[in-house]
Protein backbone atom coordinates (compact mmCIF):
# COMPACT_ATOMS: atom_id res chain seq x y z
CA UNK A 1 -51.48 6.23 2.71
CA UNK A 2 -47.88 7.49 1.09
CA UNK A 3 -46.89 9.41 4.46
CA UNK A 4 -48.16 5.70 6.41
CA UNK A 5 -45.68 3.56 3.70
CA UNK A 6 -42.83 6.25 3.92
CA UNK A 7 -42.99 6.33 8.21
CA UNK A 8 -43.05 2.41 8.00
CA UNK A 9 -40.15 2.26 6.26
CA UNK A 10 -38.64 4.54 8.08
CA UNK A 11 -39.31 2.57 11.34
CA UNK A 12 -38.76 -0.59 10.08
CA UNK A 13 -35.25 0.71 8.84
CA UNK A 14 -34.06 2.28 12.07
CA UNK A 15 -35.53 -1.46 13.81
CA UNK A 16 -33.55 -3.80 11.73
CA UNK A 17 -30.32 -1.17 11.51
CA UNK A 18 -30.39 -1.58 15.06
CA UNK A 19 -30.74 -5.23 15.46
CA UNK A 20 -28.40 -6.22 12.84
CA UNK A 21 -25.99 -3.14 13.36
CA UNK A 22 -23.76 -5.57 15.71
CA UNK A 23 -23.54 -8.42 13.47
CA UNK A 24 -22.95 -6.51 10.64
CA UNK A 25 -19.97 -4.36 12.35
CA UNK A 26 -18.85 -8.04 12.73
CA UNK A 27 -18.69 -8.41 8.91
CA UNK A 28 -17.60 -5.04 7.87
CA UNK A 29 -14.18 -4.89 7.17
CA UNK A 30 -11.84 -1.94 5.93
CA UNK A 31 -10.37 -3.20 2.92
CA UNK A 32 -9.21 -0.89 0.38
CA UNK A 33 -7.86 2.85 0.81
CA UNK A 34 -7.21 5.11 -1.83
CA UNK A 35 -4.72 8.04 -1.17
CA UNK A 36 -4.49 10.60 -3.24
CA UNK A 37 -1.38 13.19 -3.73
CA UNK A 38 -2.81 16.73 -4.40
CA UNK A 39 -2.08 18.34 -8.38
CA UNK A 40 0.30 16.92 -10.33
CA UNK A 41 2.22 17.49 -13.21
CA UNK A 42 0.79 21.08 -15.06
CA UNK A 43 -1.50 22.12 -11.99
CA UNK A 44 1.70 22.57 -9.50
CA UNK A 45 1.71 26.76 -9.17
CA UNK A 46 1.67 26.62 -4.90
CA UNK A 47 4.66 26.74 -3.94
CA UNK A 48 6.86 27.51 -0.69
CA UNK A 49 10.76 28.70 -0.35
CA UNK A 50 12.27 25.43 -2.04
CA UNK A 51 9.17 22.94 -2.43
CA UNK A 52 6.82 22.76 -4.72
CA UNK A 53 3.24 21.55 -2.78
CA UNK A 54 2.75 18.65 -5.64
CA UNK A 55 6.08 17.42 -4.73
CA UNK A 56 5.46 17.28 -1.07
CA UNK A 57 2.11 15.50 -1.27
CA UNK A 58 3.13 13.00 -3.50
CA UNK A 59 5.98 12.56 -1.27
CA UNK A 60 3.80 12.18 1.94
CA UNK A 61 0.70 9.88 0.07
CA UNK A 62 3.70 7.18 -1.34
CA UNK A 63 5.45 6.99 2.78
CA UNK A 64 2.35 6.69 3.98
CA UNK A 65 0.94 4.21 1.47
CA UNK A 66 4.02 1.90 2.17
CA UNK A 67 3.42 2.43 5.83
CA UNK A 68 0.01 1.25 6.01
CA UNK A 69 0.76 -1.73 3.76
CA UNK A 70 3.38 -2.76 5.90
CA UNK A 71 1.33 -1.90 9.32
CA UNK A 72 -2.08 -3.28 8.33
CA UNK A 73 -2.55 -6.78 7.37
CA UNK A 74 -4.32 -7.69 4.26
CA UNK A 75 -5.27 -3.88 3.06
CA UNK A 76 -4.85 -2.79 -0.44
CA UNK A 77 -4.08 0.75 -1.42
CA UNK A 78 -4.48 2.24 -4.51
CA UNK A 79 -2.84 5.73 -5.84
CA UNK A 80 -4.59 8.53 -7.86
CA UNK A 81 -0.79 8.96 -8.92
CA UNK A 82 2.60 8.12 -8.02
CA UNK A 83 4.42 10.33 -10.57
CA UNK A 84 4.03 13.89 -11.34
CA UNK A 85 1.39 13.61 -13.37
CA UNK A 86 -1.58 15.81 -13.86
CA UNK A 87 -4.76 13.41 -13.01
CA UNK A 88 -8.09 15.75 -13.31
CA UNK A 89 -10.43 15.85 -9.97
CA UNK A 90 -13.00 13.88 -10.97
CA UNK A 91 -10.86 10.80 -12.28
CA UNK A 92 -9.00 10.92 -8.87
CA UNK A 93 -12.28 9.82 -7.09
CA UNK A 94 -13.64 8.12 -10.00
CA UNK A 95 -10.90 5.80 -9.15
CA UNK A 96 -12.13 5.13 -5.59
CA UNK A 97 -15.63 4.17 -6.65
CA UNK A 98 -14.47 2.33 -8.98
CA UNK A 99 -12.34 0.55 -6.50
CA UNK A 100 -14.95 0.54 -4.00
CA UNK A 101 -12.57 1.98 -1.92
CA UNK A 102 -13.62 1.98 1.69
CA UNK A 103 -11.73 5.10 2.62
CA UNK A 104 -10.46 8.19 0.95
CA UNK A 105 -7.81 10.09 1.74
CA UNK A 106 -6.37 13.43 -0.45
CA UNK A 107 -3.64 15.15 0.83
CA UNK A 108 -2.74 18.44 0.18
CA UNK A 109 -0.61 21.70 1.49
CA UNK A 110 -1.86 25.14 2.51
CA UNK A 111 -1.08 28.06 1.39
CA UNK A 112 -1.93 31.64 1.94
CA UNK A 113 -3.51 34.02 -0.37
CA UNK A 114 -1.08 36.40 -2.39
CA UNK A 115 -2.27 40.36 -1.73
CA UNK A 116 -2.05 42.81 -4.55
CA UNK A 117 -1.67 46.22 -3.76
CA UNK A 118 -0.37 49.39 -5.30
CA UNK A 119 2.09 51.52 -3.89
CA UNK A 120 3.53 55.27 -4.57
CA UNK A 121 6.78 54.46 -6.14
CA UNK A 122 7.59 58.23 -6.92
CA UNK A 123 6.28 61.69 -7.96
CA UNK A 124 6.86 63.13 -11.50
CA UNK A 125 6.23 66.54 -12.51
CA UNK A 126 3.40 67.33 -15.31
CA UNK A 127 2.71 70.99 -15.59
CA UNK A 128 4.30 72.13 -12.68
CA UNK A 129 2.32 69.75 -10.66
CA UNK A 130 3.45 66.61 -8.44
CA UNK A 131 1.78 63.29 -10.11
CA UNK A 132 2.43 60.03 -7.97
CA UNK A 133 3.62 57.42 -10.22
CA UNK A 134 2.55 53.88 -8.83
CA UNK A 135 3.62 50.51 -9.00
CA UNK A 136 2.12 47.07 -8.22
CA UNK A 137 3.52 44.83 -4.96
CA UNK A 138 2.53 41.32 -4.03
CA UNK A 139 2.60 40.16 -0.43
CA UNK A 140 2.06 36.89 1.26
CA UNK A 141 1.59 35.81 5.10
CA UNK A 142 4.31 33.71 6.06
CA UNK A 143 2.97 33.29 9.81
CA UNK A 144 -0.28 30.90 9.49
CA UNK A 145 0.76 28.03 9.84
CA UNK A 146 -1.09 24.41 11.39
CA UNK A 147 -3.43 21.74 9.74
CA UNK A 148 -6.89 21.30 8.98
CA UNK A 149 -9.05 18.46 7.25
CA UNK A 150 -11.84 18.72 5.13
CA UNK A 151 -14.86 17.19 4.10
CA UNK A 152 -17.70 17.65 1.67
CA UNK A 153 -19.90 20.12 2.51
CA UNK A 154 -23.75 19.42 2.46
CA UNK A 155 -24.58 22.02 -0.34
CA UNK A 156 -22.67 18.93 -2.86
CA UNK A 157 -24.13 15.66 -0.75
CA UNK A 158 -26.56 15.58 -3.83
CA UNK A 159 -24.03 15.00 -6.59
CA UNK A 160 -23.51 11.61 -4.73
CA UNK A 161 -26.81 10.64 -5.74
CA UNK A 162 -26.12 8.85 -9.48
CA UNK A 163 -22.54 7.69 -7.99
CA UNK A 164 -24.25 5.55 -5.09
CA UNK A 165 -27.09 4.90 -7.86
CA UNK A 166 -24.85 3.24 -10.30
CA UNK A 167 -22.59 1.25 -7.72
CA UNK A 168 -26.02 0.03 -6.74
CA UNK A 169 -27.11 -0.58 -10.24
CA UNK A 170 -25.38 -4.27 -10.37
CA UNK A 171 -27.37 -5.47 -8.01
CA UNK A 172 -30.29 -6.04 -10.39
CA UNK A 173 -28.14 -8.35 -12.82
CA UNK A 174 -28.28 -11.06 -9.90
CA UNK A 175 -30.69 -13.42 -9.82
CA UNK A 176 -33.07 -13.24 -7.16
CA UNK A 177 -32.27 -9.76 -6.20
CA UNK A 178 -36.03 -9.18 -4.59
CA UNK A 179 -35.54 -11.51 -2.05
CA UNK A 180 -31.32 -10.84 -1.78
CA UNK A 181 -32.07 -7.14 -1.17
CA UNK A 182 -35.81 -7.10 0.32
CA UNK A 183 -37.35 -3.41 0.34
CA UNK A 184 -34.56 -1.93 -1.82
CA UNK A 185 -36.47 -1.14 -4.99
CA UNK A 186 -35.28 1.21 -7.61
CA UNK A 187 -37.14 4.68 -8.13
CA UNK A 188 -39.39 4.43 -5.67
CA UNK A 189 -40.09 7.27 -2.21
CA UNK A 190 -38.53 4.03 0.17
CA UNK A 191 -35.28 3.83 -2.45
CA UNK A 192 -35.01 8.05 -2.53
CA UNK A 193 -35.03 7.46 2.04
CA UNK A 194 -32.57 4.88 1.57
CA UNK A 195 -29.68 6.97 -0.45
CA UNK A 196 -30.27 9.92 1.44
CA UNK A 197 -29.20 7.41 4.61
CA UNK A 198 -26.74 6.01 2.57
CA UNK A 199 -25.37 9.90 1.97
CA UNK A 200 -25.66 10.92 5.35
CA UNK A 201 -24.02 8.00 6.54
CA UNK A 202 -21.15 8.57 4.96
CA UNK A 203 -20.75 12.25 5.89
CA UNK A 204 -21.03 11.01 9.61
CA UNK A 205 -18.50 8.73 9.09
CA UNK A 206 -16.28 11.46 7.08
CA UNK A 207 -17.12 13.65 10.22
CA UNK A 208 -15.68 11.19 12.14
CA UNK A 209 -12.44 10.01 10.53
CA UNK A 210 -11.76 14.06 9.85
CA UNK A 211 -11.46 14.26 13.90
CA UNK A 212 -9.46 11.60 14.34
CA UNK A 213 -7.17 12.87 12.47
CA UNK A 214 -7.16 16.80 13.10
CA UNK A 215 -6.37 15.02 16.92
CA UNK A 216 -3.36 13.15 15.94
CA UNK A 217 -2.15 16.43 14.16
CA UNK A 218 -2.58 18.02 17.64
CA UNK A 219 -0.86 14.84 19.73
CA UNK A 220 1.66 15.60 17.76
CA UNK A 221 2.02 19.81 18.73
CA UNK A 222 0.70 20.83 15.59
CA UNK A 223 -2.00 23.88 15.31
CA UNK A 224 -5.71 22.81 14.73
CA UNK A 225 -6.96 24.51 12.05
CA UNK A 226 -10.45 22.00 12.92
CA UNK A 227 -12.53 20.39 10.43
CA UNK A 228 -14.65 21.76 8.04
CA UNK A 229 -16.75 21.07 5.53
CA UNK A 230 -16.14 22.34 2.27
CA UNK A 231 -17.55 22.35 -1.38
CA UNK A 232 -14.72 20.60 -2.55
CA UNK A 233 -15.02 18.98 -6.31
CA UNK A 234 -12.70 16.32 -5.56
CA UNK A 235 -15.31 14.79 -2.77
CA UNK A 236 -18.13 15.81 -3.84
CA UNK A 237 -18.70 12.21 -5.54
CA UNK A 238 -17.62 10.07 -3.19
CA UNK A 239 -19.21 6.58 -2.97
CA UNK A 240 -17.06 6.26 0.75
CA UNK A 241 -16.03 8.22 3.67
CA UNK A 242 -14.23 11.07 2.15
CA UNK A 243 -11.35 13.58 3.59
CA UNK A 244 -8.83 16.12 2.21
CA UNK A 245 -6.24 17.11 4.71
CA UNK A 246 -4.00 19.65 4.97
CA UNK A 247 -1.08 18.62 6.31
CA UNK A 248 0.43 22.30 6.45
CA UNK A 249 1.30 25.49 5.19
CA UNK A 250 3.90 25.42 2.29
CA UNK A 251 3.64 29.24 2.81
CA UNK A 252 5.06 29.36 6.55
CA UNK A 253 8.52 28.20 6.72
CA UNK A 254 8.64 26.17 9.29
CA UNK A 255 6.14 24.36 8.24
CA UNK A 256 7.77 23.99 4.81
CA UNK A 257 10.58 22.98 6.77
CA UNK A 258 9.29 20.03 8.99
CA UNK A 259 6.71 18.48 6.21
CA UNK A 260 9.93 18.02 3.75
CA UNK A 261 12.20 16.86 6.66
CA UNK A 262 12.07 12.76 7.37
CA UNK A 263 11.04 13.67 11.05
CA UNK A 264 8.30 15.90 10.06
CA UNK A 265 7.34 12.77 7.20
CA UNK A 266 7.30 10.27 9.48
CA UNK A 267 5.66 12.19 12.47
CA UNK A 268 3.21 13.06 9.90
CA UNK A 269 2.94 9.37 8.41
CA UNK A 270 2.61 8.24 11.60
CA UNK A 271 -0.28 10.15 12.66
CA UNK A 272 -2.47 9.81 9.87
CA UNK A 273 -2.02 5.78 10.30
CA UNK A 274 -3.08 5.95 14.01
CA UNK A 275 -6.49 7.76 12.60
CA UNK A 276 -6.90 5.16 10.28
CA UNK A 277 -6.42 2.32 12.69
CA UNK A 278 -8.79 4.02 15.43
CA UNK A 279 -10.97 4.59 12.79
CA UNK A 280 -10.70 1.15 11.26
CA UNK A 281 -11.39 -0.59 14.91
CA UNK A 282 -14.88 1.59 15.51
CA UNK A 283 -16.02 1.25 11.99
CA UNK A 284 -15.66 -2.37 12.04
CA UNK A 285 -16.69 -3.24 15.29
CA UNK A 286 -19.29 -0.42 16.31
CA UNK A 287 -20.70 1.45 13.15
């Protein structure tokens, strides 16, 4: 009888998504974006030749927030910071759901790791013998260089659970709510189906976005690094279609060089805008 009520649902689900998926696409609008500038204020170590990756982002999420405001009609965007400020990772997306931010978008620079190694630096003599005498070096890559975007990996889809929970929580202050939101009923096996959609949905849409943007990066010459999914703490709550990109390597100069240049800025800018918009046009017209 419980495997008979939990296939039901199931069916009944997929029936009605599919019926109503057109008119709701219809309704569905894009409304709000957070952006969010990566560190801040005491976390700002990564560094490149003469920028400082905390500078660079914040630089990049305040050109592109003006963009889109003055591209997109009637959308609202909302910072995580627009000073160099420290704002911890789980206020940054705590400010999205609280928003009920429809997209969210960190961005961030690369960097590559810093190799420790020790080195003969020269050979002393201790009882007639030749003892090396070593000393530590650092060295970095300087040649990787490109962009990749991430998303939250399915190993942290669960900590999404009591976020979606709680936005959903208000529903039950309204009166009526049985009939308002028919078969969504708290704590039950058909509730636990219907956040595990809601999760997966928004990993598939993630997915998508991710794509869309890795291929403007590539439209516009850059290396694909791909997307990838990550265990990333800053995503791992997200309420809405989620994405940290890296826009490039702080670490390679000429990547430091175009991503603080206005033409790298605005070819970056104008890239990540194009993703939104082709992602805004299929989510509200075909999702």
């Amino acid at each position: 009888m419980y495997l008979k009520t939990i296939l039901t649902f199931i069916i009944c689900f997929v029936l009605v998504n599919t019926i109503d998926n057109q008119a709701f696409a219809q309704e569905y609008k894009i409304k709000t974006i957070v952006i969010d500038a990566g560190h801040g204020g005491k976390d700002g170590a990564t560094h490149g030749v003469y920028s400082k990756e905390k500078d660079v982002a914040l630089k990049t999420a305040l050109n592109l927030g003006k963009a889109l405001q003055d591209s997109i009609k009637d959308i609202k965007i909302i910072y995580t910071r627009q000073t160099d400020v420290f704002i911890p990772l789980y206020e940054r997306i705590n400010i999205a759901n609280n928003a009920k931010a429809d997209l969210f978008i960190s961005i961030h620079l690369n960097d590559m790791p810093v190799h420790v190694s020790r080195v003969v630096d020269y050979y002393k003599k201790v009882k007639g013998r030749k003892v090396p005498v070593y000393r530590t070096t650092t060295s970095k890559s300087t040649s990787t260089r490109g962009t990749e975007t991430f998303v939250s990996g399915t190993g942290r889809l669960g900590e999404q659970d009591e976020v979606i929970k709680r936005e959903n929580a208000s529903m039950f202050l309204e009166d009526n709510y049985q009939k308002n939101y028919e078969g969504f009923i708290a704590n039950t096996p058909e509730n636990d189906i219907m956040l595990s959609l809601m999760k997966q949905t928004n990993r598939e849409r993630s997915l998508k976005f991710a794509s869309m943007l890795q291929q403007e990066y590539v439209n516009a010459g850059r290396i694909n690094r791909g997307v990838q999914e990550k265990s990333l703490a800053v995503l791992a709550r997200a309420a809405m279609p989620a994405v940290l990109t890296e826009i490039g390597f702080v670490s390679n100069p000429e990547d430091e060089d175009y991503m603080n240049s206005v033409e790298g800025q605005t070819e970056i800018v104008n890239g990540i805008i194009k993703a939104i918009k082709n992602y805004k046009r299929i989510a509200e017209t075909s999702f």
